[in-house]
N, C-alpha and C. Protein backbone atom coordinates (compact mmCIF):
# COMPACT_ATOMS: atom_id res chain seq x y z
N UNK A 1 22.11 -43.21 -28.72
CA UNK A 1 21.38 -43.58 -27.51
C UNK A 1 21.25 -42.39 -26.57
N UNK A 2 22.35 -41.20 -26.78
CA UNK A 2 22.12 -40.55 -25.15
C UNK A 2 21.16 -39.39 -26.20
N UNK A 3 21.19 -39.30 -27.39
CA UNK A 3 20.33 -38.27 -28.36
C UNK A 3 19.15 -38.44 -27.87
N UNK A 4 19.07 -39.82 -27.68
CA UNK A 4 17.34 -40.37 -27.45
C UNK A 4 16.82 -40.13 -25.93
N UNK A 5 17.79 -40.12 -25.19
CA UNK A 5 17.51 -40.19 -23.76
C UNK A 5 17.64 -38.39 -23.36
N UNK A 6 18.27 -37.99 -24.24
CA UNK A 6 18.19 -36.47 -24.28
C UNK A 6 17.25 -35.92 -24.48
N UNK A 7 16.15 -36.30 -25.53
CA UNK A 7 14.89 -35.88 -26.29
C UNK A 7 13.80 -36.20 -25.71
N UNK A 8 14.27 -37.45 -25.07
CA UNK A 8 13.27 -37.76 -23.90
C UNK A 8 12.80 -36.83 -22.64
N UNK A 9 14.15 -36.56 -22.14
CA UNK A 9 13.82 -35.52 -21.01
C UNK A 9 13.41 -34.60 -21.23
N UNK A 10 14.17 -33.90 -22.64
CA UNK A 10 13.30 -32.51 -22.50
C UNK A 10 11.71 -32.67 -22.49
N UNK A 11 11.13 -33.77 -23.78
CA UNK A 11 9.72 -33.91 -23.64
C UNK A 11 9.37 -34.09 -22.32
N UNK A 12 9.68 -34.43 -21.21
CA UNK A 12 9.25 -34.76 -20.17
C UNK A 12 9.23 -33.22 -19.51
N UNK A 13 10.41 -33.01 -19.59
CA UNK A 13 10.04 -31.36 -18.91
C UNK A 13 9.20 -30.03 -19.37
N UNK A 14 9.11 -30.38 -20.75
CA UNK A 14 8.04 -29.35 -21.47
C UNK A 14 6.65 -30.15 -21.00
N UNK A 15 6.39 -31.25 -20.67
CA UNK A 15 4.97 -31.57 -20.45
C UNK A 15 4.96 -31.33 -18.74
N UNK A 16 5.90 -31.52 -17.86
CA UNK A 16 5.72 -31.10 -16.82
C UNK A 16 5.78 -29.70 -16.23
N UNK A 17 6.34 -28.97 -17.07
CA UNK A 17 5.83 -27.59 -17.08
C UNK A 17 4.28 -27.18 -17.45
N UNK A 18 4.10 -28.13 -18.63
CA UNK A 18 2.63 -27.33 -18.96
C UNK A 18 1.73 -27.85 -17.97
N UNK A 19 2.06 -28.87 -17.22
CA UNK A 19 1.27 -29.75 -16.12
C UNK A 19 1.02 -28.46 -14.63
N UNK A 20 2.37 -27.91 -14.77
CA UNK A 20 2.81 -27.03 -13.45
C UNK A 20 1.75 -25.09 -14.01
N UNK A 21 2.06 -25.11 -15.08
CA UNK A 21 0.93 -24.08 -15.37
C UNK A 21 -0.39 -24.05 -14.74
N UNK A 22 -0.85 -25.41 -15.63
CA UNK A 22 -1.88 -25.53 -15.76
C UNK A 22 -3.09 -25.83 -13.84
N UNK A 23 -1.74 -26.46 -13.32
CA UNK A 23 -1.83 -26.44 -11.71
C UNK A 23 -2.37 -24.97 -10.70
N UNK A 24 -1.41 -23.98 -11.72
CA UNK A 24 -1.06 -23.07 -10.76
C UNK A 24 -2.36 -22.27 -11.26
N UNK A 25 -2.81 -22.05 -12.42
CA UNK A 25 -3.85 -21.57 -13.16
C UNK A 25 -5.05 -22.02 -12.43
N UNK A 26 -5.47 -23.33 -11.93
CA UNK A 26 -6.35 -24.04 -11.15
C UNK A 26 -6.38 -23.23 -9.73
N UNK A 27 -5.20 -23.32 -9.87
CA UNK A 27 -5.16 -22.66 -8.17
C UNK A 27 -5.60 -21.28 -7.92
N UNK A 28 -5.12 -20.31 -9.01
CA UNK A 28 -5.33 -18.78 -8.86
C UNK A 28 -7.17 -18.57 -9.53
N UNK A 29 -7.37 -19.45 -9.95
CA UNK A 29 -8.77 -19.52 -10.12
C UNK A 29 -10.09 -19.75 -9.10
N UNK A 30 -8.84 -20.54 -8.32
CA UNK A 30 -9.73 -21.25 -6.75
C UNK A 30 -9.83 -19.77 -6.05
N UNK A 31 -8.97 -19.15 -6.03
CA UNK A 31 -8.93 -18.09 -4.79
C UNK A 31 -9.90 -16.97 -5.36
N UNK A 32 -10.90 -16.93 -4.61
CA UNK A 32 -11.86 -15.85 -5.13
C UNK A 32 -11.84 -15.11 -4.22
N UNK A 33 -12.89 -14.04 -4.18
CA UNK A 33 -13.09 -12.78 -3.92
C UNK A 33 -13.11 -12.93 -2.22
N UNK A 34 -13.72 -13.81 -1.55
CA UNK A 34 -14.13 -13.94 -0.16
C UNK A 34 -12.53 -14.00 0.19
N UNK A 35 -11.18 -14.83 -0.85
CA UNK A 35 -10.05 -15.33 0.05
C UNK A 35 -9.43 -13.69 0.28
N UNK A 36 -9.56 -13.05 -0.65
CA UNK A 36 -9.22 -12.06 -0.81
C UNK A 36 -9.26 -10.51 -0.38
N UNK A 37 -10.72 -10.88 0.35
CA UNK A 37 -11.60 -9.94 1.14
C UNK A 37 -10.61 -10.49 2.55
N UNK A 38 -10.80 -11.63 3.38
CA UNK A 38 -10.57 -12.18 4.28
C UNK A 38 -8.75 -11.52 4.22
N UNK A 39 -8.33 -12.06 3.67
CA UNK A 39 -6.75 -11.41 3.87
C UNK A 39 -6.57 -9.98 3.82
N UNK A 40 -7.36 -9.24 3.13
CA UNK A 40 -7.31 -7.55 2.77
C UNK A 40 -7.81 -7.22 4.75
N UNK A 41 -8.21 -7.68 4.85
CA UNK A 41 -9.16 -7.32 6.37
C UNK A 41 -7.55 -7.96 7.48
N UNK A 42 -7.35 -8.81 7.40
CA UNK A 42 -6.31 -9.41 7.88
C UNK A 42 -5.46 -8.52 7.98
N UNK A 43 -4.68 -7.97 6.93
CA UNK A 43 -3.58 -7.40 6.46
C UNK A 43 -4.17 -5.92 7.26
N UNK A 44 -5.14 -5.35 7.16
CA UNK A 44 -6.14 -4.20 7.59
C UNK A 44 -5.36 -4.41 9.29
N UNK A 45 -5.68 -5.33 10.20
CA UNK A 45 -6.06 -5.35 11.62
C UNK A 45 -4.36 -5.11 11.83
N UNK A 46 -3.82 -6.21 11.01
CA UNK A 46 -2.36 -6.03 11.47
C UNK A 46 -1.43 -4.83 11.83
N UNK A 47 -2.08 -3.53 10.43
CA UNK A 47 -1.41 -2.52 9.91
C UNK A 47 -1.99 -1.60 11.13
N UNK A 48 -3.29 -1.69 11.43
CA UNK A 48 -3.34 -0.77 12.64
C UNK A 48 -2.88 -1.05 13.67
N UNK A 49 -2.64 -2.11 14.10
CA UNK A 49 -1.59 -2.82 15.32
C UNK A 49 -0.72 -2.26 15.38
N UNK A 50 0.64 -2.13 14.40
CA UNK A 50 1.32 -2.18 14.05
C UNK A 50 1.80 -0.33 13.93
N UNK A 51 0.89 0.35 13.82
CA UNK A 51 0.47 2.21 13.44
C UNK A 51 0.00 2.19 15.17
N UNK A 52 -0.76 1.61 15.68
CA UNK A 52 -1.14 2.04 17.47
C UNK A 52 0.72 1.75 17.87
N UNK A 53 1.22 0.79 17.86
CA UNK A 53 2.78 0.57 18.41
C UNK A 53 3.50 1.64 18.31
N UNK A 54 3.67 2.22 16.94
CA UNK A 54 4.42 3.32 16.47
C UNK A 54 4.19 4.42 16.77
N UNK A 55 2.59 4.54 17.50
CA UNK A 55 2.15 6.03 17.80
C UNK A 55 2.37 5.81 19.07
N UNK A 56 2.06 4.86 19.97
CA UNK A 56 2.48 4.66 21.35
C UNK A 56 4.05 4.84 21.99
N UNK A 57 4.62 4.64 21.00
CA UNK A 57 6.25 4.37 21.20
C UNK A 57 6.75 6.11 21.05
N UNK A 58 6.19 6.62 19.84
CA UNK A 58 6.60 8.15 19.69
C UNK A 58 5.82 9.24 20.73
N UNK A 59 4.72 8.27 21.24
CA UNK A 59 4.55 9.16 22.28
C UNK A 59 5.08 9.02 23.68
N UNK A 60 5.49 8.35 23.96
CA UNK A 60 6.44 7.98 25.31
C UNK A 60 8.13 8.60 24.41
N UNK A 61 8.56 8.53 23.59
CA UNK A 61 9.94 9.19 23.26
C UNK A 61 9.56 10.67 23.64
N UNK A 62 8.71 11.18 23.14
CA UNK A 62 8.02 12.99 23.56
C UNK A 62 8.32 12.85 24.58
N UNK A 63 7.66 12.28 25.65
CA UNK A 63 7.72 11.96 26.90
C UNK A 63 8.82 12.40 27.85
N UNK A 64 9.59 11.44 27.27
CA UNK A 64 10.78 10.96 27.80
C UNK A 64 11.69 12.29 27.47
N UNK A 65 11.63 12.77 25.95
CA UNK A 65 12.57 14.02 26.04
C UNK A 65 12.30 15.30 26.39
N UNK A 66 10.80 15.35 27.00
CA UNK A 66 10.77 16.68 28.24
C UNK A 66 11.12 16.41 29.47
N UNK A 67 11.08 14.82 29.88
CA UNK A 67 11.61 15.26 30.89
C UNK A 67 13.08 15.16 31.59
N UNK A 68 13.44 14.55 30.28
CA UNK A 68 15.06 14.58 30.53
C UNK A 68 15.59 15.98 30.27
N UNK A 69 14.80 16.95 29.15
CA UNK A 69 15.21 18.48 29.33
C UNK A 69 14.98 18.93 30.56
N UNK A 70 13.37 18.85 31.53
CA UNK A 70 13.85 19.09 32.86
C UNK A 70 14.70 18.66 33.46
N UNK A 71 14.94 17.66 33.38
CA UNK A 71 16.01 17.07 34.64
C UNK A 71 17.63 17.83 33.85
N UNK A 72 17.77 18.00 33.00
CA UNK A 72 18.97 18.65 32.28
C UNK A 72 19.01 20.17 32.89
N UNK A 73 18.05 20.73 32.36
CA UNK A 73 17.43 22.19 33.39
C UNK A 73 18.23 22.28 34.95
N UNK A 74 17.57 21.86 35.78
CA UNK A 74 17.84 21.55 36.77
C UNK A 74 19.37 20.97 37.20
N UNK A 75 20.25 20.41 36.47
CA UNK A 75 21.24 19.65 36.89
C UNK A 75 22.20 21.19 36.59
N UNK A 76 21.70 21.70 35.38
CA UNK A 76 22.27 22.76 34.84
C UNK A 76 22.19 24.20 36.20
N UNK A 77 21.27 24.53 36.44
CA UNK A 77 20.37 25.02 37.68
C UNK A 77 21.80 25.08 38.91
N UNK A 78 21.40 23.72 38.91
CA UNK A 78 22.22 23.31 40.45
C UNK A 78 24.02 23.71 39.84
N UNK A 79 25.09 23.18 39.11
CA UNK A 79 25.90 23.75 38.65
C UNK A 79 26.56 25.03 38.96
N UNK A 80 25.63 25.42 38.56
CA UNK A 80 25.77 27.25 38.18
C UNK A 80 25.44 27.79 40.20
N UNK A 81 24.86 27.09 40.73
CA UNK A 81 24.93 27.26 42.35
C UNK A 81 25.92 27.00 42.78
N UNK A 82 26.33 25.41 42.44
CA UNK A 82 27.66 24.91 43.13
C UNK A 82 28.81 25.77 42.57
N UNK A 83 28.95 26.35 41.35
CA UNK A 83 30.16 27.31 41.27
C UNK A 83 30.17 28.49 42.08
N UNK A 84 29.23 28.86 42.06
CA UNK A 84 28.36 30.82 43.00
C UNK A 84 29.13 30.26 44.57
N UNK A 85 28.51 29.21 45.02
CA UNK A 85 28.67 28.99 46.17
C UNK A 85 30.56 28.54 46.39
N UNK A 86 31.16 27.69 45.22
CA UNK A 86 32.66 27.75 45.68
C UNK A 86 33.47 28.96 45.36
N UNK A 87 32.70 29.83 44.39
CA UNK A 87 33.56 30.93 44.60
C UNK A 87 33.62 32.27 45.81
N UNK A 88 32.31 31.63 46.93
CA UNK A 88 31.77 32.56 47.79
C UNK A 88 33.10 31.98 48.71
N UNK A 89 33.18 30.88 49.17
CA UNK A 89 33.89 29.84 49.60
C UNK A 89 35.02 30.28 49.67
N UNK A 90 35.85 30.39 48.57
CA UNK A 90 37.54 31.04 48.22
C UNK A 90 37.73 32.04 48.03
């Protein structure tokens, strides 16, 4: 009895596989050239979005690390005064 109920299922799962092929085959057949165009263009708008962010972002880091070298400059600048001036001092 469980031989039979064994032989059973598998037939059931070899036909619901070829059912699930045959589905998915339907499906990749449906998607033509327009779905494909439409997402390539999609995928297109995103990637330059995505390339403007990255160029915007590296250009404010440039930015940002000249002018923290000036302000480093300068802190450095002033330093080298405040020692001149405490050793005028003592």
């Amino acid at each position: 009895m469980e031989d039979k109920i064994f032989d059973l299922m598998g037939k059931m799962y070899t036909e619901m596989n070829l059912k699930f092929d045959e589905v998915n085959s339907k499906l990749d057949k449906k998607a033509d050239k327009n779905d494909i165009v439409r997402l390539e263009e999609k995928l297109e708008n995103k990637t330059k979005a995505l390339f403007d962010g990255y160029t915007q972002t590296y250009e404010k880091l440039t930015d940002i690390e000249k002018r923290l070298e000036v302000i480093s400059n300068k802190v450095e600048k002033q330093d080298i005064e405040i020692r001149v001036i405490k050793n005028i001092a003592n």
